[in-house]
C-alpha atoms as a PDB file:
ATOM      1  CA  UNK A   1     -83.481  57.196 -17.913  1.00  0.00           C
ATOM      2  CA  UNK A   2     -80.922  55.419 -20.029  1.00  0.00           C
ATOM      3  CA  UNK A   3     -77.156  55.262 -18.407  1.00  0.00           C
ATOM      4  CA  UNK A   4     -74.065  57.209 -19.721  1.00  0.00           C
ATOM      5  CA  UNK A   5     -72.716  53.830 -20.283  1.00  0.00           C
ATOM      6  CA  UNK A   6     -75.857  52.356 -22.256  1.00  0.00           C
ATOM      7  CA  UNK A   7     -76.415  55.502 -23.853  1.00  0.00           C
ATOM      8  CA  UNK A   8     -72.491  55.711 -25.514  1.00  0.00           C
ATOM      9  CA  UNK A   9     -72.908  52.110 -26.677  1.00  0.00           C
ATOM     10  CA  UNK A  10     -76.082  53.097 -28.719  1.00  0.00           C
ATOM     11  CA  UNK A  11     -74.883  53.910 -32.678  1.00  0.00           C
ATOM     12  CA  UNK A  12     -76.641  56.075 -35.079  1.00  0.00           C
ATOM     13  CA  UNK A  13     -77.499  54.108 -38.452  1.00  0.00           C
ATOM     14  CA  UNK A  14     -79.764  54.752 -41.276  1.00  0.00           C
ATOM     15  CA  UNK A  15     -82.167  52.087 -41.872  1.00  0.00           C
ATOM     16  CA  UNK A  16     -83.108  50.631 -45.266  1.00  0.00           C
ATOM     17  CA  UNK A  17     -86.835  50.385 -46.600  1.00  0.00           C
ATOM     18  CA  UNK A  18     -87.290  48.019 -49.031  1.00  0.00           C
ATOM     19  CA  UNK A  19     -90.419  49.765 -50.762  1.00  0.00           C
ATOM     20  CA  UNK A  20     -91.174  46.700 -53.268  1.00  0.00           C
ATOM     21  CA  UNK A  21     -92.008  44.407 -50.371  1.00  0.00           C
ATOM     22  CA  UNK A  22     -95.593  44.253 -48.417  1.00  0.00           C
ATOM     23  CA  UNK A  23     -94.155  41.670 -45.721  1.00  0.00           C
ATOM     24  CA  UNK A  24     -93.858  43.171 -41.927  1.00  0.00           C
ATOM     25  CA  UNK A  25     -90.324  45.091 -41.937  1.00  0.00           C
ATOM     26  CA  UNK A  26     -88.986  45.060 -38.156  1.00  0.00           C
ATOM     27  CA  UNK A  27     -86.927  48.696 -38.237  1.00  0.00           C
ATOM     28  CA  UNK A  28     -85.587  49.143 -34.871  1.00  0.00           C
ATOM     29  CA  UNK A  29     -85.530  46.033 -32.681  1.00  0.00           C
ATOM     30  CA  UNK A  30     -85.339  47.474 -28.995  1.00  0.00           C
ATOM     31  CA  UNK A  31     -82.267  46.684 -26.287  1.00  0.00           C
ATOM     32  CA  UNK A  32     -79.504  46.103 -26.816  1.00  0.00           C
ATOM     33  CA  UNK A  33     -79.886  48.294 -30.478  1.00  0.00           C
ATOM     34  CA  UNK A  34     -81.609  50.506 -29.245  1.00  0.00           C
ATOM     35  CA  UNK A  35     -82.114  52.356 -25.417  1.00  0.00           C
ATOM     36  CA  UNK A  36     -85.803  50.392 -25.480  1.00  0.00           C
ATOM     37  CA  UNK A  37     -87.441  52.134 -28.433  1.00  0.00           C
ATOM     38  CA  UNK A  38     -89.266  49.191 -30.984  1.00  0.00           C
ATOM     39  CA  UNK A  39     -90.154  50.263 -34.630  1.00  0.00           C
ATOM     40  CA  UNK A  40     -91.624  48.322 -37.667  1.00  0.00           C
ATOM     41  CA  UNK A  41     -93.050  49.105 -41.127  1.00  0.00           C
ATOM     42  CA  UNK A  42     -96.478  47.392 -41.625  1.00  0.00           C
ATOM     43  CA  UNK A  43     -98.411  46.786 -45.036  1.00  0.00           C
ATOM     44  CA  UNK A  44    -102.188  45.891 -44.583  1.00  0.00           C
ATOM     45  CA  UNK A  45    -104.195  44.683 -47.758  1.00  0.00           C
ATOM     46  CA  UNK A  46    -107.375  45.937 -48.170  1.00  0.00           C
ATOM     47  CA  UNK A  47    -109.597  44.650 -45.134  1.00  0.00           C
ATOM     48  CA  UNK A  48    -107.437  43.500 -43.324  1.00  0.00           C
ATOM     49  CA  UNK A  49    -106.464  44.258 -39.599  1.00  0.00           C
ATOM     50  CA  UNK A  50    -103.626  43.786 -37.421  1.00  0.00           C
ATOM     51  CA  UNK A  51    -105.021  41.744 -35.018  1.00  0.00           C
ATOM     52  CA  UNK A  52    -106.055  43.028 -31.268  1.00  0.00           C
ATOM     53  CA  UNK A  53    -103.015  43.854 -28.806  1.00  0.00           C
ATOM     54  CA  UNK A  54    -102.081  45.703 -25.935  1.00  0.00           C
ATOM     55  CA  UNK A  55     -99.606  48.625 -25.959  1.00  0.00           C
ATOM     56  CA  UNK A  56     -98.996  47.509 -22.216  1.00  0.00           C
ATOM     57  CA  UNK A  57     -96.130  49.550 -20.235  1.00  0.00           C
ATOM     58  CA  UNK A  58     -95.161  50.973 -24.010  1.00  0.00           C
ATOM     59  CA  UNK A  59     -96.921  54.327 -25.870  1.00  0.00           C
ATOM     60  CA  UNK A  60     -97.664  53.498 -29.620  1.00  0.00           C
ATOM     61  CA  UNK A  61     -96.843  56.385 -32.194  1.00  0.00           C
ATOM     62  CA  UNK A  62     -98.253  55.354 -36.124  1.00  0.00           C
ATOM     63  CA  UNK A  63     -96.858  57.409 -39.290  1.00  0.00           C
ATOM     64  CA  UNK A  64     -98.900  56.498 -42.727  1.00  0.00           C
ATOM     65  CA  UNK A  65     -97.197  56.311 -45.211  1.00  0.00           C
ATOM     66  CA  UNK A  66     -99.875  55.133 -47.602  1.00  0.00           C
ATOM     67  CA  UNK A  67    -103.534  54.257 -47.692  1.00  0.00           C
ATOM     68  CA  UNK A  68    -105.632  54.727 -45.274  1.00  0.00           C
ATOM     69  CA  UNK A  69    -107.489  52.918 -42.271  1.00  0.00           C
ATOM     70  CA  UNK A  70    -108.264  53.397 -39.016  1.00  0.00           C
ATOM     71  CA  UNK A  71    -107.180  52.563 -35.234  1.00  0.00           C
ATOM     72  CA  UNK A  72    -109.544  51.318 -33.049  1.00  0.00           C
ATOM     73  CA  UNK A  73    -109.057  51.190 -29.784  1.00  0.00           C
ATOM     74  CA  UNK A  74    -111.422  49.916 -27.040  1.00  0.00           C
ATOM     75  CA  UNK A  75    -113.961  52.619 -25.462  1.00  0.00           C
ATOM     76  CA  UNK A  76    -113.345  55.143 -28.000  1.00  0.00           C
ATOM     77  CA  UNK A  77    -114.202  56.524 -31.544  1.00  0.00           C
ATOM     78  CA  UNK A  78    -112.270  54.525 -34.351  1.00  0.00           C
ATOM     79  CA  UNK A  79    -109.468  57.261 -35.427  1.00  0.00           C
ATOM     80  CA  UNK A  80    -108.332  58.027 -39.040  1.00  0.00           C
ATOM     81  CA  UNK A  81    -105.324  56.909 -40.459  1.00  0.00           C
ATOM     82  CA  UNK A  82    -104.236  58.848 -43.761  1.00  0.00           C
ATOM     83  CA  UNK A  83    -100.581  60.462 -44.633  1.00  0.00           C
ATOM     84  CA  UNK A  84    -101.796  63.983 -43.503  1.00  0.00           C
ATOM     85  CA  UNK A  85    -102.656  62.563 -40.041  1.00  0.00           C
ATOM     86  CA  UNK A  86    -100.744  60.622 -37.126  1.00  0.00           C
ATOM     87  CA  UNK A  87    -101.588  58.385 -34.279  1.00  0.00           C
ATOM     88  CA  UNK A  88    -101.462  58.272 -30.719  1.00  0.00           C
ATOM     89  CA  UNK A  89    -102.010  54.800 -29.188  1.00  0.00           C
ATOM     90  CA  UNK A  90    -101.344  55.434 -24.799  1.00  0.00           C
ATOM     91  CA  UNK A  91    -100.166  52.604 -22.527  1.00  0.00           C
ATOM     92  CA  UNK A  92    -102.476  50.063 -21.038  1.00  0.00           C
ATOM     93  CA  UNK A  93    -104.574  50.482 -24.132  1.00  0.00           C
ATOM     94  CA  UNK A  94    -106.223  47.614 -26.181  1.00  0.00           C
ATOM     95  CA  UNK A  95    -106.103  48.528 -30.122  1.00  0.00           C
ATOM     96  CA  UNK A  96    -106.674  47.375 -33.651  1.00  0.00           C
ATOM     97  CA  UNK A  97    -105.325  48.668 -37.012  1.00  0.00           C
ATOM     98  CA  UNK A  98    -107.643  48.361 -39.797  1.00  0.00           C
ATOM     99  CA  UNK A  99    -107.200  49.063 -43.551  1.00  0.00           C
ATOM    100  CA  UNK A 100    -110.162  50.478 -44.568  1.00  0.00           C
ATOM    101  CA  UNK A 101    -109.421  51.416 -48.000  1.00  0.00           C
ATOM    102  CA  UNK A 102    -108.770  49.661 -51.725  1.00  0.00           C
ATOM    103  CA  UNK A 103    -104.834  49.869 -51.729  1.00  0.00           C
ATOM    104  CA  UNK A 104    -102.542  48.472 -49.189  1.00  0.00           C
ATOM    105  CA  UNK A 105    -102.495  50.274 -45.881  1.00  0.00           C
ATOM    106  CA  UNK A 106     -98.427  51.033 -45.190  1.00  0.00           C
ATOM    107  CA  UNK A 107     -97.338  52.580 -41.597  1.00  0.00           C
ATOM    108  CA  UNK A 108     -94.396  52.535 -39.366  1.00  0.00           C
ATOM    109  CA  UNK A 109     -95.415  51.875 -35.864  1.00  0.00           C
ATOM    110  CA  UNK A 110     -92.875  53.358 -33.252  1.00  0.00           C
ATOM    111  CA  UNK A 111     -92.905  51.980 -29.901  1.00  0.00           C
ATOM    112  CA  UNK A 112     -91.440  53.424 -26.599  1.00  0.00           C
ATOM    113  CA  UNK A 113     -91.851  52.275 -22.865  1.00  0.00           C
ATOM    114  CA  UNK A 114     -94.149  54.945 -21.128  1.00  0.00           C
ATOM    115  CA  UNK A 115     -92.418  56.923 -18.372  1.00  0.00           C
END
């Protein structure tokens, strides 16, 4: 649980997309901005992946914006990514994201230590 102290210091803000631009878009950058809550905006061509990574001690939330793709994590079924679906990615969990369609794959990851 975040302190009183920590928790006063912490300032609302809205945060600027810039919609015209497929390069990675870091959103909310963790401590001190933030009580420990990570965010980006991601844009995947066609084909392409993330690359494979751990969630770790963190849960893994992914909102589609557009496109679609898929997450794969390790041990399980490959799960759809489309704007009418979300995400779940739980700690300790190795994943992929993969665009698996023929326009760029755009989603905001959110990213939160597990309690």
């Amino acid at each position: 649980m975040i302190a009183r102290s920590i928790a006063a210091m912490l300032v609302p803000r809205s945060i600027r997309i810039d919609p015209a631009s497929e390069a990675y878009q870091p959103l909310l950058k963790g401590r001190p901005e933030t009580g420990g809550m990570r965010s980006g905006l991601v844009t995947l061509r066609p084909g392409a992946a993330v690359g494979r990574h751990d969630t770790g001690d963190h849960e893994e939330l992914l909102i589609v914006l557009s496109g679609v793709g898929e997450l794969r994590l390790d041990g399980s079924v490959p799960l759809p990514l489309s704007v009418d679906a979300t995400a779940y990615c739980p700690p300790h969990r190795e994943h992929d994201v993969l665009n698996t369609g023929t326009v760029p794959l755009r989603y905001i990851y959110v990213v939160a230590e597990a309690r």
